[in-house]
C-alpha atoms as a PDB file:
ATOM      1  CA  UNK A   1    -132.790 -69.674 -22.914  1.00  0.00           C
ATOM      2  CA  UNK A   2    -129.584 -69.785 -24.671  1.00  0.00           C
ATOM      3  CA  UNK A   3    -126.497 -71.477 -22.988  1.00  0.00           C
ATOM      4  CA  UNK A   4    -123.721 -69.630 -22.063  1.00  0.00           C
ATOM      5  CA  UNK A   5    -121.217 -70.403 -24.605  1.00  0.00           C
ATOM      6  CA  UNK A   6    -123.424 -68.973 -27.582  1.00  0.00           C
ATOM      7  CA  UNK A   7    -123.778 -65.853 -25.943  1.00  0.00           C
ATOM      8  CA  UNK A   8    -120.198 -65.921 -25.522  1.00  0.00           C
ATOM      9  CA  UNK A   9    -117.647 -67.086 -28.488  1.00  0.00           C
ATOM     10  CA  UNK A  10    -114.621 -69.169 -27.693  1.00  0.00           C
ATOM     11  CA  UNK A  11    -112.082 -66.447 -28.219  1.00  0.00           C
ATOM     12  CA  UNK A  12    -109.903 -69.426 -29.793  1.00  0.00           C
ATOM     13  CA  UNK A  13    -112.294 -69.786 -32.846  1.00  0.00           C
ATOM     14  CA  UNK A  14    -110.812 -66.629 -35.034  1.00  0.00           C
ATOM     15  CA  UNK A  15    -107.151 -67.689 -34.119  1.00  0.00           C
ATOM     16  CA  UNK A  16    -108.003 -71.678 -35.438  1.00  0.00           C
ATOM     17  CA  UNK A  17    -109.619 -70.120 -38.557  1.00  0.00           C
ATOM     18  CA  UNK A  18    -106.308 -68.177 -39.557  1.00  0.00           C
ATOM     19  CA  UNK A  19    -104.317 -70.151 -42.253  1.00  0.00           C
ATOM     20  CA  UNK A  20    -101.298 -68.244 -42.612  1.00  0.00           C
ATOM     21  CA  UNK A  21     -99.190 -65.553 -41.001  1.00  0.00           C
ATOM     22  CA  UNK A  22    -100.521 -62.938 -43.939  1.00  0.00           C
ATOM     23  CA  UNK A  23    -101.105 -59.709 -42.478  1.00  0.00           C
ATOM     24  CA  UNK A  24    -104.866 -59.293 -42.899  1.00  0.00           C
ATOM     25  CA  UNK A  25    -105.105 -55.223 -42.510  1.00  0.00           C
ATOM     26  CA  UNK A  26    -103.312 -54.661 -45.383  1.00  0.00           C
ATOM     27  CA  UNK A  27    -105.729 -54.911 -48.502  1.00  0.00           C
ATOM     28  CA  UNK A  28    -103.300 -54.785 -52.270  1.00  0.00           C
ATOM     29  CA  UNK A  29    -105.939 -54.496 -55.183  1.00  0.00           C
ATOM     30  CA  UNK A  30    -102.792 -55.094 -57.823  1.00  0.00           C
ATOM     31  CA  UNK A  31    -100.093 -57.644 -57.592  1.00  0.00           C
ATOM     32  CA  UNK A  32     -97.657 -54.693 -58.452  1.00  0.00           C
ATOM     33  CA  UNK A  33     -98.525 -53.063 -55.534  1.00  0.00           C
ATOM     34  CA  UNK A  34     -97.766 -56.194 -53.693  1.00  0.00           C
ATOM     35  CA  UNK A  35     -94.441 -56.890 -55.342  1.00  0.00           C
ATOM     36  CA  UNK A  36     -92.994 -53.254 -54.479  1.00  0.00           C
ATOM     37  CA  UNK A  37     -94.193 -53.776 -50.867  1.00  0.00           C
ATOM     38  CA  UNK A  38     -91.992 -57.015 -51.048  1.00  0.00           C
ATOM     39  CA  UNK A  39     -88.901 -55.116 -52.179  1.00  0.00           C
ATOM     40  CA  UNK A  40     -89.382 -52.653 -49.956  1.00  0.00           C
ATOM     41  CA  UNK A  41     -89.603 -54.486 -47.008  1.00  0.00           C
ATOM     42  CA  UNK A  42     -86.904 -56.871 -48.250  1.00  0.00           C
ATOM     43  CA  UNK A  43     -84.621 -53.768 -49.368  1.00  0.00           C
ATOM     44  CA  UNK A  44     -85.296 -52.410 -45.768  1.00  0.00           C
ATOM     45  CA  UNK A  45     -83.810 -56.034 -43.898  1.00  0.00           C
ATOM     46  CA  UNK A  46     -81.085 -56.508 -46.689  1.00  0.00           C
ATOM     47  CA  UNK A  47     -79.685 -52.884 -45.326  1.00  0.00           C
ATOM     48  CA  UNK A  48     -79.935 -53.110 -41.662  1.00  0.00           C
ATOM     49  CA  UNK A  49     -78.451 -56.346 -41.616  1.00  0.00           C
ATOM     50  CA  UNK A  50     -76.154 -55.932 -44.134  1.00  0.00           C
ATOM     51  CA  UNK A  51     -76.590 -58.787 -46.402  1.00  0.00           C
ATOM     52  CA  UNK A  52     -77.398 -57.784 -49.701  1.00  0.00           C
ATOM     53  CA  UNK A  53     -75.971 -60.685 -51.278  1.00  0.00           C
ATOM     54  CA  UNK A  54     -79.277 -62.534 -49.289  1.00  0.00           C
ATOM     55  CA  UNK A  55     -81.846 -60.070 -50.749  1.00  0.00           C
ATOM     56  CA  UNK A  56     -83.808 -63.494 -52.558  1.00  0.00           C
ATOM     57  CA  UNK A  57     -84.552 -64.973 -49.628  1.00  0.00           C
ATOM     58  CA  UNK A  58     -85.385 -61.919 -47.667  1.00  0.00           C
ATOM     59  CA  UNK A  59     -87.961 -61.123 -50.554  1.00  0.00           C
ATOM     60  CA  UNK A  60     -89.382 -64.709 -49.781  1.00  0.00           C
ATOM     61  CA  UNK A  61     -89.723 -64.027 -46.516  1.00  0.00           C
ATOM     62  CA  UNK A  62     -91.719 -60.497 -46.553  1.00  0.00           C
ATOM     63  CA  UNK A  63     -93.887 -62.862 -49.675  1.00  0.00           C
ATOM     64  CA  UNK A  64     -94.693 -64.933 -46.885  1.00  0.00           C
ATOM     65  CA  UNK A  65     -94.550 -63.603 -44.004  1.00  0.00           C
ATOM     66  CA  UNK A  66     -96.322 -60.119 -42.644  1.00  0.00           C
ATOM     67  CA  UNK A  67     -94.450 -56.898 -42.576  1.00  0.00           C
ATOM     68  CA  UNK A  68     -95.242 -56.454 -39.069  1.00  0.00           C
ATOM     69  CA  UNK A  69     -93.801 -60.175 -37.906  1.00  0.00           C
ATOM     70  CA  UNK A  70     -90.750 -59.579 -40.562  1.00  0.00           C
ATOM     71  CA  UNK A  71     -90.066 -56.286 -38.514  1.00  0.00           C
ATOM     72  CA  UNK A  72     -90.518 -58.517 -35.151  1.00  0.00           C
ATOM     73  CA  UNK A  73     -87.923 -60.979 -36.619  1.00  0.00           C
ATOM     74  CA  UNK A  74     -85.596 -57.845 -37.315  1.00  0.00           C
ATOM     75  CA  UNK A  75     -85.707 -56.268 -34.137  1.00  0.00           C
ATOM     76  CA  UNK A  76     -84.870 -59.525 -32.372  1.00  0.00           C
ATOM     77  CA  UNK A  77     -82.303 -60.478 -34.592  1.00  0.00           C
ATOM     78  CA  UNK A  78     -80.334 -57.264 -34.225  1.00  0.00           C
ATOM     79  CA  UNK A  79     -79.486 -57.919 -30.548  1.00  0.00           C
ATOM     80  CA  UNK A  80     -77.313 -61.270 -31.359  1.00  0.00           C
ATOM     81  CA  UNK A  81     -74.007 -62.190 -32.530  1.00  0.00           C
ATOM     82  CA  UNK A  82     -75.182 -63.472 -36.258  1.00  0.00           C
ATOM     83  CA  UNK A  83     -77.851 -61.282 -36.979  1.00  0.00           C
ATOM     84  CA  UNK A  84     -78.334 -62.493 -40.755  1.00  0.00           C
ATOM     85  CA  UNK A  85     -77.924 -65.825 -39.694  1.00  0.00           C
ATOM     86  CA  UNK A  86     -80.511 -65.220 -36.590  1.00  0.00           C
ATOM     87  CA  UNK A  87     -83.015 -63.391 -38.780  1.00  0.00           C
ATOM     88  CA  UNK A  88     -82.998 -66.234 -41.337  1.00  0.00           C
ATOM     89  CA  UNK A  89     -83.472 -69.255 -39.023  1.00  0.00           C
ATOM     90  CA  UNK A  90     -86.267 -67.540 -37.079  1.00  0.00           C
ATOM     91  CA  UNK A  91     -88.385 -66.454 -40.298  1.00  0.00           C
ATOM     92  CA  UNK A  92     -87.829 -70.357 -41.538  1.00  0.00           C
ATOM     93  CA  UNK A  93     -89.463 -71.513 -38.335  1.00  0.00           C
ATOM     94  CA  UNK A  94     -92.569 -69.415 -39.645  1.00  0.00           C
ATOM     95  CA  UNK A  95     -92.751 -69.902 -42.993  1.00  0.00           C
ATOM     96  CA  UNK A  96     -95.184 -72.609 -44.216  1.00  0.00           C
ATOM     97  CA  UNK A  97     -93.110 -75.073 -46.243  1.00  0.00           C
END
C-alpha cells in the first residue's frame, strides 16, 4: 500500500521548481515576437505613468518580468504619490539581479 504523501503531491513542489517570474502561458516561437511584446508592454507603462524618458528600464522590466505581474506592479503603483518612482522600486524587488 502506498503512503499517503505519494498519492498526494506536496502542492509546494511546482512553486520550488519555478526559477523565475517568466510567465509560462505565453509560448514566443521568434525572438521578434518577443521583443515587440516587450515594447508593447513597456510603451503601455511609459504612457500611463508618464515617463517616457524611463522607457529603458521599463523595457527591462517587461524582459524580465511577466506581463501579468508588470500589470500588477502598474495597478498598484497608480494609487500613490510617486507612481514612476513606486512602479520602479517594486519591479526591482522582483527582478533577479
Amino acid at each position: 500500500m502506498d503512503s499517503i504523501s505519494s498519492l498526494f503531491p506536496n502542492v509546494n513542489d511546482n512553486h520550488n521548481q519555478l526559477q523565475n517570474n517568466v510567465n509560462d502561458n505565453v509560448t514566443y516561437t521568434d525572438k521578434k515576437q518577443r521583443a515587440a511584446s516587450v515594447r508593447r508592454t513597456a510603451s503601455v507603462v511609459a504612457d500611463k505613468l508618464g515617463e517616457p524618458q524611463n522607457i529603458n528600464f521599463f523595457m527591462k522590466a517587461a524582459w524580465a518580468l511577466s506581463e501579468a505581474r508588470i500589470m500588477n506592479n502598474l495597478e498598484q503603483s497608480l494609487t500613490k504619490k510617486k507612481p514612476g518612482a513606486y512602479f520602479v522600486t517594486l519591479c526591482k524587488l522582483e527582478m533577479p539581479e
